[in-house]
N, C-alpha and C. Protein backbone atom coordinates (compact mmCIF):
# COMPACT_ATOMS: atom_id res chain seq x y z
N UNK A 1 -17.08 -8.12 -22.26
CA UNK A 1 -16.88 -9.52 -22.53
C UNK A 1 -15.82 -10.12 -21.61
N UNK A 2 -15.08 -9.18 -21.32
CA UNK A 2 -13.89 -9.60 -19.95
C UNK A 2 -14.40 -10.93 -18.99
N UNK A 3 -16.08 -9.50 -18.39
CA UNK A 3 -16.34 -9.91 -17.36
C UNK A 3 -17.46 -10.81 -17.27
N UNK A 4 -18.50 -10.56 -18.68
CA UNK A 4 -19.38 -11.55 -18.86
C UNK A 4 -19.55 -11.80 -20.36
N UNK A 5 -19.41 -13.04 -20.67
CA UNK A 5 -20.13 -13.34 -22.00
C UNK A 5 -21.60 -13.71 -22.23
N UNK A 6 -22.13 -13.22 -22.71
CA UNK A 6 -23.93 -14.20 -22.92
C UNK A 6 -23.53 -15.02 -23.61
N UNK A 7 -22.85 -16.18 -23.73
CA UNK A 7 -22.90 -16.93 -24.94
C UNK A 7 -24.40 -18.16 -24.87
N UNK A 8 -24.44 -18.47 -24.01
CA UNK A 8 -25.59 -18.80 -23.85
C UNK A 8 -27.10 -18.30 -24.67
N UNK A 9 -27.19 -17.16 -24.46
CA UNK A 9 -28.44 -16.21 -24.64
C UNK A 9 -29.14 -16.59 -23.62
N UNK A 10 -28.70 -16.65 -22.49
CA UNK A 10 -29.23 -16.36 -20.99
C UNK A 10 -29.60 -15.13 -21.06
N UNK A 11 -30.52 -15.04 -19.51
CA UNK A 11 -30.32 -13.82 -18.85
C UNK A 11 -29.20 -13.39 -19.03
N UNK A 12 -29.20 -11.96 -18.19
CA UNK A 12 -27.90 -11.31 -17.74
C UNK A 12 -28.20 -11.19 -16.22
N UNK A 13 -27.01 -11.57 -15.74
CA UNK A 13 -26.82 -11.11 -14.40
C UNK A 13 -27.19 -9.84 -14.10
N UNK A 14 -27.50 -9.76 -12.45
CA UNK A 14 -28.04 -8.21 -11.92
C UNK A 14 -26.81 -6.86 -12.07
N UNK A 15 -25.75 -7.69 -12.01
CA UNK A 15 -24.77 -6.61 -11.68
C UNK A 15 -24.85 -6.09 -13.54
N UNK A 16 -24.99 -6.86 -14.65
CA UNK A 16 -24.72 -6.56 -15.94
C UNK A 16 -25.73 -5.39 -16.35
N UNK A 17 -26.65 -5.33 -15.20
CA UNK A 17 -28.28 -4.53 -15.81
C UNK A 17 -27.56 -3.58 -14.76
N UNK A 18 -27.28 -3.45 -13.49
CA UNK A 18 -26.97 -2.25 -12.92
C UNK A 18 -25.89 -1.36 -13.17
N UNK A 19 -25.17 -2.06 -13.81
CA UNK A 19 -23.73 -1.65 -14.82
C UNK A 19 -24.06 -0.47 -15.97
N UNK A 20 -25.43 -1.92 -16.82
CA UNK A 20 -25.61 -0.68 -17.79
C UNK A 20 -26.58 0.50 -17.09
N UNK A 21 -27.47 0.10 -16.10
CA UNK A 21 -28.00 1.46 -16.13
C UNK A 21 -26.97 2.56 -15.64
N UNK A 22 -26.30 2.68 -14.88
CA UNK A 22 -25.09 3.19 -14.47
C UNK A 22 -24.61 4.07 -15.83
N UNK A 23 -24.26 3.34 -16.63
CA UNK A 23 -23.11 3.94 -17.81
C UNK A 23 -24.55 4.32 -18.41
N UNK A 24 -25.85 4.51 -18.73
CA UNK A 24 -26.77 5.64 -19.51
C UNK A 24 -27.46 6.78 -18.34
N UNK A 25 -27.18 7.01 -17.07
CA UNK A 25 -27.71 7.12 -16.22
C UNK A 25 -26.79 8.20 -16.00
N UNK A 26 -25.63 7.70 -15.65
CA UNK A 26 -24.31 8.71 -15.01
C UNK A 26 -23.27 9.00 -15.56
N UNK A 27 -22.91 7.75 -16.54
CA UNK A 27 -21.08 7.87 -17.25
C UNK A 27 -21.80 8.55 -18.96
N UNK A 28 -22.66 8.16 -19.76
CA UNK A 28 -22.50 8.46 -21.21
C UNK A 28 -23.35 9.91 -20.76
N UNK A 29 -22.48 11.14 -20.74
CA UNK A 29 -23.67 12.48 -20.35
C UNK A 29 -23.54 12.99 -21.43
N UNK A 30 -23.31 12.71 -22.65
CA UNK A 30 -23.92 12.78 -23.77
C UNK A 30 -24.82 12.21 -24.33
N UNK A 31 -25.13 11.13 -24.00
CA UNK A 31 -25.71 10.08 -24.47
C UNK A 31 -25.78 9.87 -25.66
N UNK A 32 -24.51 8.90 -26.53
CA UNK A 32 -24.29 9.17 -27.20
C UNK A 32 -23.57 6.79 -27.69
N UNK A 33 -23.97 6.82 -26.15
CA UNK A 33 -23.53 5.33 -26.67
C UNK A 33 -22.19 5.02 -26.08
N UNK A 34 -21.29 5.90 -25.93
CA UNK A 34 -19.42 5.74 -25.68
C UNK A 34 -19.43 6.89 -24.67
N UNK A 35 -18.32 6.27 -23.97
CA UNK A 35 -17.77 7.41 -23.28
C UNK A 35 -16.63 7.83 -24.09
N UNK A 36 -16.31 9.48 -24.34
CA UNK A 36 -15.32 10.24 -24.59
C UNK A 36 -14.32 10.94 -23.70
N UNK A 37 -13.50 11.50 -24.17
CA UNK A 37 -12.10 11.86 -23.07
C UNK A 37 -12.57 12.52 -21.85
N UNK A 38 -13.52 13.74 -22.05
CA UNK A 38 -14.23 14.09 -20.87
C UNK A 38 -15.02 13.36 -19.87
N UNK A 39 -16.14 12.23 -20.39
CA UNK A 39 -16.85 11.90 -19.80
C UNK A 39 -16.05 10.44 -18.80
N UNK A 40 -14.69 10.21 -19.28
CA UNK A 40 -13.77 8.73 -18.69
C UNK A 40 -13.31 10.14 -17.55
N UNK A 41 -12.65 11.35 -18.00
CA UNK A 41 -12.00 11.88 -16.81
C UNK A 41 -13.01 11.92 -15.43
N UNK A 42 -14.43 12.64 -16.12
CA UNK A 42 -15.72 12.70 -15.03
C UNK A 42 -16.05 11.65 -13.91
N UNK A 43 -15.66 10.54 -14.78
CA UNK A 43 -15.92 9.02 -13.81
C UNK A 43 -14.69 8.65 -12.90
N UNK A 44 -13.66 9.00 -13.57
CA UNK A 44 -12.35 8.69 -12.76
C UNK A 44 -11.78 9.57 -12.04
N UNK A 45 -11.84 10.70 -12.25
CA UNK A 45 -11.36 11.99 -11.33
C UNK A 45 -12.87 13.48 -11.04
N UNK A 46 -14.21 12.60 -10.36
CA UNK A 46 -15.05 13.29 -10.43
C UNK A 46 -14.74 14.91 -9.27
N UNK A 47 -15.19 15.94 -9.71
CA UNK A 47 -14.92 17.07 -9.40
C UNK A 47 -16.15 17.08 -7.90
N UNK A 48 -16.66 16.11 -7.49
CA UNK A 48 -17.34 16.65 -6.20
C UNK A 48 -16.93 15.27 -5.57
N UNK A 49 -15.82 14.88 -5.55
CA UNK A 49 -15.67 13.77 -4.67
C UNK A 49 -14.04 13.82 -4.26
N UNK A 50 -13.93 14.03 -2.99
CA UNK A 50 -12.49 14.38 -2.19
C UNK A 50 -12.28 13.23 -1.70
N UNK A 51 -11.23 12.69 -2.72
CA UNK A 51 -10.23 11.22 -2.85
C UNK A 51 -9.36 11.22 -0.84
N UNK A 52 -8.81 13.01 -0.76
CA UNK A 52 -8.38 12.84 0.54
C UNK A 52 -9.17 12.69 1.66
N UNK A 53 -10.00 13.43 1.63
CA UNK A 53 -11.11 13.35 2.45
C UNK A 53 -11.15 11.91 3.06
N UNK A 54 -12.41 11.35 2.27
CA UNK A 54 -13.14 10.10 1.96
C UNK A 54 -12.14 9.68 2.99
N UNK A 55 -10.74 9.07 2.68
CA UNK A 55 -9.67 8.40 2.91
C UNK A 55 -9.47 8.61 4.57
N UNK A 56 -9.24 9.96 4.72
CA UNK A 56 -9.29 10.34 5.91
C UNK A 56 -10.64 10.05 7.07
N UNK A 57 -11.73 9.94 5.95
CA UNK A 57 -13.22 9.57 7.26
C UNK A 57 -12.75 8.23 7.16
N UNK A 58 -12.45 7.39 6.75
CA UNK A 58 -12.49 5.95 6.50
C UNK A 58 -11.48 5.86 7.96
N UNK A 59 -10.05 6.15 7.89
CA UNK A 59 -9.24 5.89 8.56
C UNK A 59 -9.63 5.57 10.02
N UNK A 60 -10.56 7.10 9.97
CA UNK A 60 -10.87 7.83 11.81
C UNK A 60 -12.31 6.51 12.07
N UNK A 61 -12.69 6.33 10.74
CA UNK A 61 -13.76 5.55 11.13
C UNK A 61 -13.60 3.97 11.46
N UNK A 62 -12.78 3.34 10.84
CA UNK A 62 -11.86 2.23 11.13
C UNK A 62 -11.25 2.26 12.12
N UNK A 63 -10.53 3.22 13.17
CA UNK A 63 -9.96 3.07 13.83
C UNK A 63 -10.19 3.78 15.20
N UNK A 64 -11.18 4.36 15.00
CA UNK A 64 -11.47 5.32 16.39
C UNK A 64 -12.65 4.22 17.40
N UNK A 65 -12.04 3.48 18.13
CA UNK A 65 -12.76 2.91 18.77
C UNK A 65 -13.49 2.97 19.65
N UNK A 66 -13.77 4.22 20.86
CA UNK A 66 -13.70 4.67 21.05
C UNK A 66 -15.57 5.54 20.51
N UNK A 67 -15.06 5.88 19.44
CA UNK A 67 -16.11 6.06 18.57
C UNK A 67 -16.38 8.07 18.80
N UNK A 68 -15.03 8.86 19.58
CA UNK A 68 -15.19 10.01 19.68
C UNK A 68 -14.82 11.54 18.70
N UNK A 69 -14.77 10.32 17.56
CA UNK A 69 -14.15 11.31 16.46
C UNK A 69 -12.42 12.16 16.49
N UNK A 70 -11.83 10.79 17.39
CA UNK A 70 -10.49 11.76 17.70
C UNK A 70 -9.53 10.42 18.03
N UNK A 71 -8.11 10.61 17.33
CA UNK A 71 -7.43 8.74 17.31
C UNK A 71 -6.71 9.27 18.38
N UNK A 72 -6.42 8.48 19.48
CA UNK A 72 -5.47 8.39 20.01
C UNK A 72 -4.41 7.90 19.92
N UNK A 73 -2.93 7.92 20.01
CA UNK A 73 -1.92 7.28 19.88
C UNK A 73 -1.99 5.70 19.72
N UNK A 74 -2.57 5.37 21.03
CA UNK A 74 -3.03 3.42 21.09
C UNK A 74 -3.80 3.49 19.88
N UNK A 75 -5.30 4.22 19.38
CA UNK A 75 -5.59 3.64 18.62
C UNK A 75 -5.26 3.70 16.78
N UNK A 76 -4.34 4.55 16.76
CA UNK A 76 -3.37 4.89 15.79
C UNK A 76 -2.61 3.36 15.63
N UNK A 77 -1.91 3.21 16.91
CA UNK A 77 -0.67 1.75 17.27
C UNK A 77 -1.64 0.47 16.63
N UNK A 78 -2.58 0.46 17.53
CA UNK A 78 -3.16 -0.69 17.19
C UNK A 78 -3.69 -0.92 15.76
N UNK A 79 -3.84 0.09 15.05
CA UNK A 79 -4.24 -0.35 13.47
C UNK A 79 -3.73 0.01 12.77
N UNK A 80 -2.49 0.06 13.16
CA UNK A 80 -1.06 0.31 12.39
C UNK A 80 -1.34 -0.02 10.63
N UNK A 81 -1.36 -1.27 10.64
CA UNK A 81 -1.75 -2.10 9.47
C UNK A 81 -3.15 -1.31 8.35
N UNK A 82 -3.72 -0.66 9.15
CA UNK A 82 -4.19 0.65 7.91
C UNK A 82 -4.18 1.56 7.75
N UNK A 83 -3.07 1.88 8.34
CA UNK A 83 -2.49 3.28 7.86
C UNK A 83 -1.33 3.01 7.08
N UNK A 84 -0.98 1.96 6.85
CA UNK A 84 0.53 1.78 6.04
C UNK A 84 0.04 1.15 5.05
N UNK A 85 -1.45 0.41 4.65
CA UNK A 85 -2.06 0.11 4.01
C UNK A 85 -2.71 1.49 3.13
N UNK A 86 -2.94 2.56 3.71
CA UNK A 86 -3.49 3.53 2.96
C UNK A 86 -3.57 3.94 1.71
N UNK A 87 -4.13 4.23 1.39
CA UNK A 87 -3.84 5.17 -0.35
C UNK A 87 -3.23 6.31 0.01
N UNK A 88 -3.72 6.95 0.95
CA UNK A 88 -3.17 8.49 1.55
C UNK A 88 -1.69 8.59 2.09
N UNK A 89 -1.25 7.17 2.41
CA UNK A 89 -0.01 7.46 2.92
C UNK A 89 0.64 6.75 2.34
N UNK A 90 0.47 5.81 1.27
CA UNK A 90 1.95 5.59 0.27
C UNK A 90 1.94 5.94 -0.68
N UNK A 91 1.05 7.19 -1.35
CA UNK A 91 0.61 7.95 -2.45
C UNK A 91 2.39 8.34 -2.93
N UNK A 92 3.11 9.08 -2.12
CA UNK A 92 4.26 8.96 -2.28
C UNK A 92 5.37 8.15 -2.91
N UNK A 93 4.88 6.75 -2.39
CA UNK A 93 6.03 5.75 -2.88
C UNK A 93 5.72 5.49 -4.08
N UNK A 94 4.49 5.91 -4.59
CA UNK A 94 3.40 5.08 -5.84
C UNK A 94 4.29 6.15 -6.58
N UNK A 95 4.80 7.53 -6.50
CA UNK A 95 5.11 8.33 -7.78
C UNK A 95 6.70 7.73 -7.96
N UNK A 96 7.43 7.38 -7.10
CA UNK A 96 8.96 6.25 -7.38
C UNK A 96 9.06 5.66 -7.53
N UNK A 97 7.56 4.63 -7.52
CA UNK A 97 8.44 2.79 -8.06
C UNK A 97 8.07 3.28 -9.52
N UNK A 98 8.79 2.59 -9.86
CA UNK A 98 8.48 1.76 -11.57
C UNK A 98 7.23 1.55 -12.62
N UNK A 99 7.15 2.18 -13.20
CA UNK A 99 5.49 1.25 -13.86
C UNK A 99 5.64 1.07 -14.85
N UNK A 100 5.47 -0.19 -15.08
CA UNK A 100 4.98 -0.67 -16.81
C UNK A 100 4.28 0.14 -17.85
N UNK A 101 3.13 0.74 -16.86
CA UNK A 101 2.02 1.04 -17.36
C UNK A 101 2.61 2.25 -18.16
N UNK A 102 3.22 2.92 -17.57
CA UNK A 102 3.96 4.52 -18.36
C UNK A 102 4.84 4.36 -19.55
């Protein structure tokens, strides 16, 4: 309801039908209606998907201009701005600031 209300009794938008097939498809693997403690960890910390990795093809792929699978210094310099942008490289600062959330 956040993200959509029917108050109408419209349609539903495409993304609302690909959402739910999604959550009976991949997230409820019980099928059971809800996701439980296991099946929220499965979706958020899935066991065949390398958070560093990924991060790392993205980088070389963003920035290797070149296109030889290898950064050079210049092209390191020149896209400075996503690598300091990274998840991979201020993962660090994220465990010292502050959070509300905790």
């Amino acid at each position: 309801a956040d993200m959509f209300a029917n108050e109408e009794g419209g349609p539903e938008p495409d993304w609302v039908m690909t959402e739910r097939e999604q959550f009976a498809d991949f997230r409820d693997l019980n099928k059971d209606g809800k996701m439980n403690k296991e099946e929220i960890q499965h979706w958020i910390l899935p066991q065949d998907y390398d958070h560093a990795l990924a991060e790392a093809r993205h980088l070389v792929y963003e920035s290797d201009v070149d296109k030889d699978q290898k950064l050079t210094k210049e092209e390191v310099l020149d896209n400075w701005n996503m690598f300091v942008g990274s998840q991979a490289t201020n993962y660090g600062e994220d465990l010292t600031r502050n959070h509300d959330e905790l």
